[in-house]
N, C-alpha and C. Protein backbone atom coordinates (compact mmCIF):
# COMPACT_ATOMS: atom_id res chain seq x y z
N UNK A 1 0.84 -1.20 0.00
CA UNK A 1 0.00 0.00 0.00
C UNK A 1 0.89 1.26 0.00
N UNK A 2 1.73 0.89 0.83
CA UNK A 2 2.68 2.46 0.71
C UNK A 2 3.67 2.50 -0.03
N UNK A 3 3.85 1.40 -0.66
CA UNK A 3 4.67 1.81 -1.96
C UNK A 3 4.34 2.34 -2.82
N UNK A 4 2.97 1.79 -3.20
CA UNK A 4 2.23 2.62 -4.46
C UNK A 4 2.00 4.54 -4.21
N UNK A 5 1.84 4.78 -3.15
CA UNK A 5 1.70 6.05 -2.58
C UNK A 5 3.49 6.37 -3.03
N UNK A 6 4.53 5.44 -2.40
CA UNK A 6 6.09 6.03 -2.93
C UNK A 6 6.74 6.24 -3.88
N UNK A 7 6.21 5.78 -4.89
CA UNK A 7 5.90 5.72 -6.50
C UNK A 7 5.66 6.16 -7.19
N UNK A 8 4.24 6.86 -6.41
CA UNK A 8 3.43 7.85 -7.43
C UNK A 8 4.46 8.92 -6.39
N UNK A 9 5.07 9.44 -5.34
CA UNK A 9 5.59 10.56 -4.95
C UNK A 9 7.12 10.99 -5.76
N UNK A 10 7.86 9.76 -5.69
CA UNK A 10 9.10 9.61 -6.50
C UNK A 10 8.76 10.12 -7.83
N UNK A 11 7.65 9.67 -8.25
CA UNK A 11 7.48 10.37 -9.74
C UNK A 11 7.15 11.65 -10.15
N UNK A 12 6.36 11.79 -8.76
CA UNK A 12 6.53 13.18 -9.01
C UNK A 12 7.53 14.40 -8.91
N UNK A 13 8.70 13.85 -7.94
CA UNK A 13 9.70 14.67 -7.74
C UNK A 13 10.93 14.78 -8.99
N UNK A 14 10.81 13.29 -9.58
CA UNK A 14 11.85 13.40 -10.55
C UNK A 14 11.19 14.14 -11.84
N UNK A 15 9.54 14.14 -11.79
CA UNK A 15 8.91 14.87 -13.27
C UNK A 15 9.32 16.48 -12.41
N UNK A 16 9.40 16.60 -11.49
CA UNK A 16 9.76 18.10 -11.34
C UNK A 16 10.75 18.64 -11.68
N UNK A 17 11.82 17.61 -11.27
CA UNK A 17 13.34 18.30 -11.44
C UNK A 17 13.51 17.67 -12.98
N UNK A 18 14.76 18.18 -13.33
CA UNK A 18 15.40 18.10 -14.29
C UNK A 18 15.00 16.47 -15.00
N UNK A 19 14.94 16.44 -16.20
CA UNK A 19 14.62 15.25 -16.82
C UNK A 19 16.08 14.47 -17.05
N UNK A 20 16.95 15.17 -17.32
CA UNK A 20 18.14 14.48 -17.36
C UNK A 20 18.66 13.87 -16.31
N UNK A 21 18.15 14.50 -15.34
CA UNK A 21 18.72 12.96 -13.71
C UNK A 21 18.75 11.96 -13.53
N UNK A 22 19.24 11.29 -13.21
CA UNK A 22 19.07 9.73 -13.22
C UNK A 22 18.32 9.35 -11.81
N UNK A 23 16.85 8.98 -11.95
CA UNK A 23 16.81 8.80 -10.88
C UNK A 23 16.93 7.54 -9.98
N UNK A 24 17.23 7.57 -8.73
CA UNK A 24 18.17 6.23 -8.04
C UNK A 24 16.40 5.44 -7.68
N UNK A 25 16.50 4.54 -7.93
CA UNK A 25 15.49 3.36 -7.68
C UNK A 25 15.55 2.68 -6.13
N UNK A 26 14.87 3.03 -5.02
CA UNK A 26 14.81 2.49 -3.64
C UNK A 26 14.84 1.49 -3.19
N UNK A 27 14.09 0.69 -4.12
CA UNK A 27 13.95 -0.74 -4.07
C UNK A 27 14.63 -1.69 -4.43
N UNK A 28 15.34 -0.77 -5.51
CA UNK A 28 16.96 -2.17 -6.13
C UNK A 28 18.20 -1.03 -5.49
N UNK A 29 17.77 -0.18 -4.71
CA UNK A 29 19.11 0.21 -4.04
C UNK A 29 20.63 0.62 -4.99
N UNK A 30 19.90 1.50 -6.25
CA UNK A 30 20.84 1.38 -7.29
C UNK A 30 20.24 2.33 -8.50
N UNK A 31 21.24 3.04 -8.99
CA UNK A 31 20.57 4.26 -9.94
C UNK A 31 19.91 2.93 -11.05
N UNK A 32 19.05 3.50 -11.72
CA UNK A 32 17.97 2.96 -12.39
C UNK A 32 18.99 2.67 -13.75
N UNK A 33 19.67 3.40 -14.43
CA UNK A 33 20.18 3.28 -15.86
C UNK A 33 22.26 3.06 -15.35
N UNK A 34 22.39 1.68 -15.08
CA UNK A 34 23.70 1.49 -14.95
C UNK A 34 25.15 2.25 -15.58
N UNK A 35 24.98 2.28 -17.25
CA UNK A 35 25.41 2.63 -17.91
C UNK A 35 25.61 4.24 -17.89
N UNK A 36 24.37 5.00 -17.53
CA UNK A 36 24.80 6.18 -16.90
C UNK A 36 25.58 6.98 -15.68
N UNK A 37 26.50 7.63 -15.37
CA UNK A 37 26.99 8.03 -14.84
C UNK A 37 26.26 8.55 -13.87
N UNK A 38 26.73 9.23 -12.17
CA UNK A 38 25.52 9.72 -11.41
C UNK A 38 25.88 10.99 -11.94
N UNK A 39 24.43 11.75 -11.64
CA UNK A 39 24.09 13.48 -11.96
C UNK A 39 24.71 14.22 -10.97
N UNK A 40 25.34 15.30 -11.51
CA UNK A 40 26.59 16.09 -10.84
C UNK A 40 25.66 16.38 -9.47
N UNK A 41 26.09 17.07 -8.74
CA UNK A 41 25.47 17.70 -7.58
C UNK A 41 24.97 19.17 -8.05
N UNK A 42 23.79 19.34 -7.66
CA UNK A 42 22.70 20.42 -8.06
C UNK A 42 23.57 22.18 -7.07
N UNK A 43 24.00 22.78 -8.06
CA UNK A 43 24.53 24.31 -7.46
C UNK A 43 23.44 24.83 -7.47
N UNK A 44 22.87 25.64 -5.77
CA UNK A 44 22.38 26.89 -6.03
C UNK A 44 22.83 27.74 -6.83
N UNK A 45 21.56 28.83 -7.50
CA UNK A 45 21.88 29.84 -8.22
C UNK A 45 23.01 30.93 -7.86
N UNK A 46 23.21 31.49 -6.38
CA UNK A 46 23.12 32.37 -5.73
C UNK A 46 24.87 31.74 -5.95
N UNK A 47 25.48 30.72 -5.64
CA UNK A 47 26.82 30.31 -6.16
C UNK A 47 27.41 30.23 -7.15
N UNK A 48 26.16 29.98 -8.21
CA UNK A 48 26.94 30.08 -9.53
C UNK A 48 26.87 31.61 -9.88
N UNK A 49 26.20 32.42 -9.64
CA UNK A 49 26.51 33.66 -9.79
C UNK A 49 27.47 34.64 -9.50
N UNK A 50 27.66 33.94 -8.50
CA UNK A 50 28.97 34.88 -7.48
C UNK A 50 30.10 34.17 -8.23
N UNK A 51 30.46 32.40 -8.98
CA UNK A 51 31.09 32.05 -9.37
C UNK A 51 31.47 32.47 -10.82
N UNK A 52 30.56 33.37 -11.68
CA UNK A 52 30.29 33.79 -13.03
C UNK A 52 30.90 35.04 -12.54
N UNK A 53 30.72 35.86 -11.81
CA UNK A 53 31.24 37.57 -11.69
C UNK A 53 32.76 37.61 -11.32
């Protein structure tokens, strides 16, 4: 029962963010697409800005 509820939540967080993420699968304890590399770590804006000036 509460997986299906974790499922439909997971999906919604990865349709939010970026489509290019890989998202990590809970249940096999393991990013979903092997062959892909993991997704860099997400910079606030407010860093890359100060890092651009």
């Amino acid at each position: 029962m509460c997986r299906r509820l974790w499922e439909a939540r997971l999906r919604k967080i990865v349709s939010s963010t970026a489509t290019n993420v890989v998202p990590i699968d809970p249940f096999r304890g393991r990013a979903s697409t092997t062959s892909s590399p993991p997704p860099p770590p997400i910079i606030p804006p407010t860093v890359n800005a100060s890092n651009a000036e």
